[in-house]
N, C-alpha and C. Protein backbone atom coordinates (compact mmCIF):
# COMPACT_ATOMS: atom_id res chain seq x y z
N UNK A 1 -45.89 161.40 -41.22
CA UNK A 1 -44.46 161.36 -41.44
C UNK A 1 -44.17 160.36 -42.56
N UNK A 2 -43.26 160.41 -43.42
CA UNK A 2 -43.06 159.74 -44.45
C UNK A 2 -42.61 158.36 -44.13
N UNK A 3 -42.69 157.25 -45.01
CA UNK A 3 -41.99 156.23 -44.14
C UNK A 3 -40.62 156.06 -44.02
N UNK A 4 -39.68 157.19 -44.91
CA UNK A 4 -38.50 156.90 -45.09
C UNK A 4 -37.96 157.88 -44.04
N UNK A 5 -38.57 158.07 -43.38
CA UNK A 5 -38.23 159.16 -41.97
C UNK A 5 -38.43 158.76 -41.04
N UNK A 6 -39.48 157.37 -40.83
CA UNK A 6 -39.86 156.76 -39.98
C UNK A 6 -38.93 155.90 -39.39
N UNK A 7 -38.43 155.10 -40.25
CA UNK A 7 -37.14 154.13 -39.95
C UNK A 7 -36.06 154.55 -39.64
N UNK A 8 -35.68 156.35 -39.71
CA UNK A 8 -34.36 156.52 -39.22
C UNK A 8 -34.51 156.81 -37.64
N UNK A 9 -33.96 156.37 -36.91
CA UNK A 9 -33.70 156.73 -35.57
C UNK A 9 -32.03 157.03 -35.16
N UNK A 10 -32.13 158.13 -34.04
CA UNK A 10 -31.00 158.79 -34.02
C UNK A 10 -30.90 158.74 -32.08
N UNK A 11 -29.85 158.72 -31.35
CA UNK A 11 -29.54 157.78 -30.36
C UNK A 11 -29.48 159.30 -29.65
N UNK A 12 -30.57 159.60 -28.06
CA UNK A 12 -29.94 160.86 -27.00
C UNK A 12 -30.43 160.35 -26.07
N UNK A 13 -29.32 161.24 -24.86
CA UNK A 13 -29.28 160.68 -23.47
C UNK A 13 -30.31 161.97 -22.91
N UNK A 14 -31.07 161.01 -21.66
CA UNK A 14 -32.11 161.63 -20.68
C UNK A 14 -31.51 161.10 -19.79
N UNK A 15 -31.43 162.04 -18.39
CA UNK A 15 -31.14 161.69 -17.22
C UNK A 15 -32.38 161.00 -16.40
N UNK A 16 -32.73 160.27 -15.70
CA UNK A 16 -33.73 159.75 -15.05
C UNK A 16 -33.53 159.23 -13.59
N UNK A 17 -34.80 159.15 -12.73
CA UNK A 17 -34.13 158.81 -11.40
C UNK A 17 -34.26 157.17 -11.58
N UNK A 18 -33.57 156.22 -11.12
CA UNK A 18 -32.55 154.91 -11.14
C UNK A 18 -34.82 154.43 -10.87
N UNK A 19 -35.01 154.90 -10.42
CA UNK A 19 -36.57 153.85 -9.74
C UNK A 19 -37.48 153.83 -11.12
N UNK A 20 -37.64 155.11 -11.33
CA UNK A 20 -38.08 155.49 -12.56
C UNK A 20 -37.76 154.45 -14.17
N UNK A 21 -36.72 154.39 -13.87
CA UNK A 21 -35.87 153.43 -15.59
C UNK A 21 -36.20 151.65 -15.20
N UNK A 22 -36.48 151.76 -13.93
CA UNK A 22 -36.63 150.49 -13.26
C UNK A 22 -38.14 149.80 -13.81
N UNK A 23 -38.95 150.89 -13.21
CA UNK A 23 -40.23 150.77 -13.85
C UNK A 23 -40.76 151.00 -15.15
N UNK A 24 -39.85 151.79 -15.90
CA UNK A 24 -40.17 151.90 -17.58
C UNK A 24 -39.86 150.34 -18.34
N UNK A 25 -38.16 150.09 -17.46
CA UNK A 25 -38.42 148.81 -17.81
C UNK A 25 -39.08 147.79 -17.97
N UNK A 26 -39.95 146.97 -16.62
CA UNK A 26 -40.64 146.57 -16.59
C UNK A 26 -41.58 146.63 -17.11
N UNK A 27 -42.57 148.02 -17.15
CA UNK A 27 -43.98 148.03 -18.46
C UNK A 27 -43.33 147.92 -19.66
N UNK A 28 -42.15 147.95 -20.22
CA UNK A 28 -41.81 147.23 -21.35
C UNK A 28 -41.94 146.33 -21.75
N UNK A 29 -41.24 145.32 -20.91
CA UNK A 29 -41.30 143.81 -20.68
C UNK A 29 -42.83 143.55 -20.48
N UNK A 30 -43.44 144.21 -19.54
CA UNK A 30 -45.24 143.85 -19.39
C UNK A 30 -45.81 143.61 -21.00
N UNK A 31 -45.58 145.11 -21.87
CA UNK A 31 -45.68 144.97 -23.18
C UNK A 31 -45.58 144.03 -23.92
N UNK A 32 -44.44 143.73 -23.91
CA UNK A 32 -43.75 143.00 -24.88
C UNK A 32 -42.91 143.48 -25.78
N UNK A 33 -42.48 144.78 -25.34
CA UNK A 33 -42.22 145.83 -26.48
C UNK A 33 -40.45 146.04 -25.81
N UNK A 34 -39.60 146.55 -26.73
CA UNK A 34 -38.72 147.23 -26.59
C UNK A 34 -38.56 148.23 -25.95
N UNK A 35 -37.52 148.82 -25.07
CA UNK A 35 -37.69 149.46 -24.21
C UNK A 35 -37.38 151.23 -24.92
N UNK A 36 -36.80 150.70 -26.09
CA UNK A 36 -36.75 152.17 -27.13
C UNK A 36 -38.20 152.35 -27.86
N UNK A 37 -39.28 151.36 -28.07
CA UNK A 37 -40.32 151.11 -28.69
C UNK A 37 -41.25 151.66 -27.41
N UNK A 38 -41.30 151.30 -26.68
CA UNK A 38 -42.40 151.27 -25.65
C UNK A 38 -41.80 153.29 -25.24
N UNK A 39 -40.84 153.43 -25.19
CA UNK A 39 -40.80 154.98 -24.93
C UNK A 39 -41.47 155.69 -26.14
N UNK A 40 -41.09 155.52 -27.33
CA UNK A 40 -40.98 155.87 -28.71
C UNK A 40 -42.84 156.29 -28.48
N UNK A 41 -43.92 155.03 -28.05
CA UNK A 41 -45.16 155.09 -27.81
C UNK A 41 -45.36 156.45 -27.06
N UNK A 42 -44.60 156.15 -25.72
CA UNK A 42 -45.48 157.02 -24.81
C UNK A 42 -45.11 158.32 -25.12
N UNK A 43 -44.53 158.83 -25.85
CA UNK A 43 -43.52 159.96 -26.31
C UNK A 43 -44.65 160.59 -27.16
N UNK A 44 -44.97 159.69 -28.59
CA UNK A 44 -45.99 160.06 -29.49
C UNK A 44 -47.61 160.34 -28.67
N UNK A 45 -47.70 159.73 -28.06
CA UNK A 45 -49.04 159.61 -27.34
C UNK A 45 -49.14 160.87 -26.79
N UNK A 46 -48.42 161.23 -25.60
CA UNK A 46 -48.13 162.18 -25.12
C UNK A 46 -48.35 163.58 -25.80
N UNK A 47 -47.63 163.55 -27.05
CA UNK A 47 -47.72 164.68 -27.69
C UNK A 47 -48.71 165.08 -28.33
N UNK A 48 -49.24 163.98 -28.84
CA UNK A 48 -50.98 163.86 -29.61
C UNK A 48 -51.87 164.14 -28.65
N UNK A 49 -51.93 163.63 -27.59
CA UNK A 49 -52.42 163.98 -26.41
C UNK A 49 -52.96 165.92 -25.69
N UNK A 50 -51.30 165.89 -26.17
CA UNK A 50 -51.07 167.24 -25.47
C UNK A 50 -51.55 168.47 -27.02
N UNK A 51 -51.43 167.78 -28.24
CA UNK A 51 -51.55 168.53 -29.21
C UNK A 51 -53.35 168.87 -29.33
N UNK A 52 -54.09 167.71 -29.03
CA UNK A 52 -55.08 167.73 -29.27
C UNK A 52 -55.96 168.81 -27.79
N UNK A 53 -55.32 168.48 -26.75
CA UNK A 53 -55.81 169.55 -25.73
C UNK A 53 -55.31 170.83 -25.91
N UNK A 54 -54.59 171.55 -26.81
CA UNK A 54 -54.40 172.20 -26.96
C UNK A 54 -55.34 172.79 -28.32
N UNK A 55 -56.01 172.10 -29.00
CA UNK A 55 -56.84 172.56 -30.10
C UNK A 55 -57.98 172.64 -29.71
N UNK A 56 -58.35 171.80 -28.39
CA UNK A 56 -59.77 171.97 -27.11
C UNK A 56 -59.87 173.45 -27.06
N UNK A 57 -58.65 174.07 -26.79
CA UNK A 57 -58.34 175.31 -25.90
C UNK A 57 -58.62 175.90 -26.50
N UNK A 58 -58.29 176.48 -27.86
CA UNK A 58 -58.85 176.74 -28.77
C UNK A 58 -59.83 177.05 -29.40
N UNK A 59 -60.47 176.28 -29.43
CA UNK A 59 -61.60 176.18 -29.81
C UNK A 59 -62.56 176.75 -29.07
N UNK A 60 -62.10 176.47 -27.55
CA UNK A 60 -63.22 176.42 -26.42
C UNK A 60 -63.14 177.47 -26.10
């Protein structure tokens, strides 16, 4: 991604259950990270994750 695409961020609502946002919080704070940063991670991860098992499949 370019870096001038990188720095824009754009603001949407997810519904979540109240225990759930409780605990995202916290492994934030565990982090050290922002709680828009520390999602922003598991979001990318996730997808790389899921992109790369999907090229397994593929392949395999």
């Amino acid at each position: 991604m370019p870096p001038e695409k990188q720095n824009k961020k754009q603001q949407f609502s997810v519904y979540l259950p109240p225990e759930l946002i409780r605990e995202v919080k916290h492994a934030a704070v565990d982090h050290n990270m922002s709680l828009s940063a520390f999602i922003e991670q598991l979001i990318r991860t996730h997808l790389q994750q899921r992109s790369t098992a999907l090229q397994n499949e593929e392949k395999g």
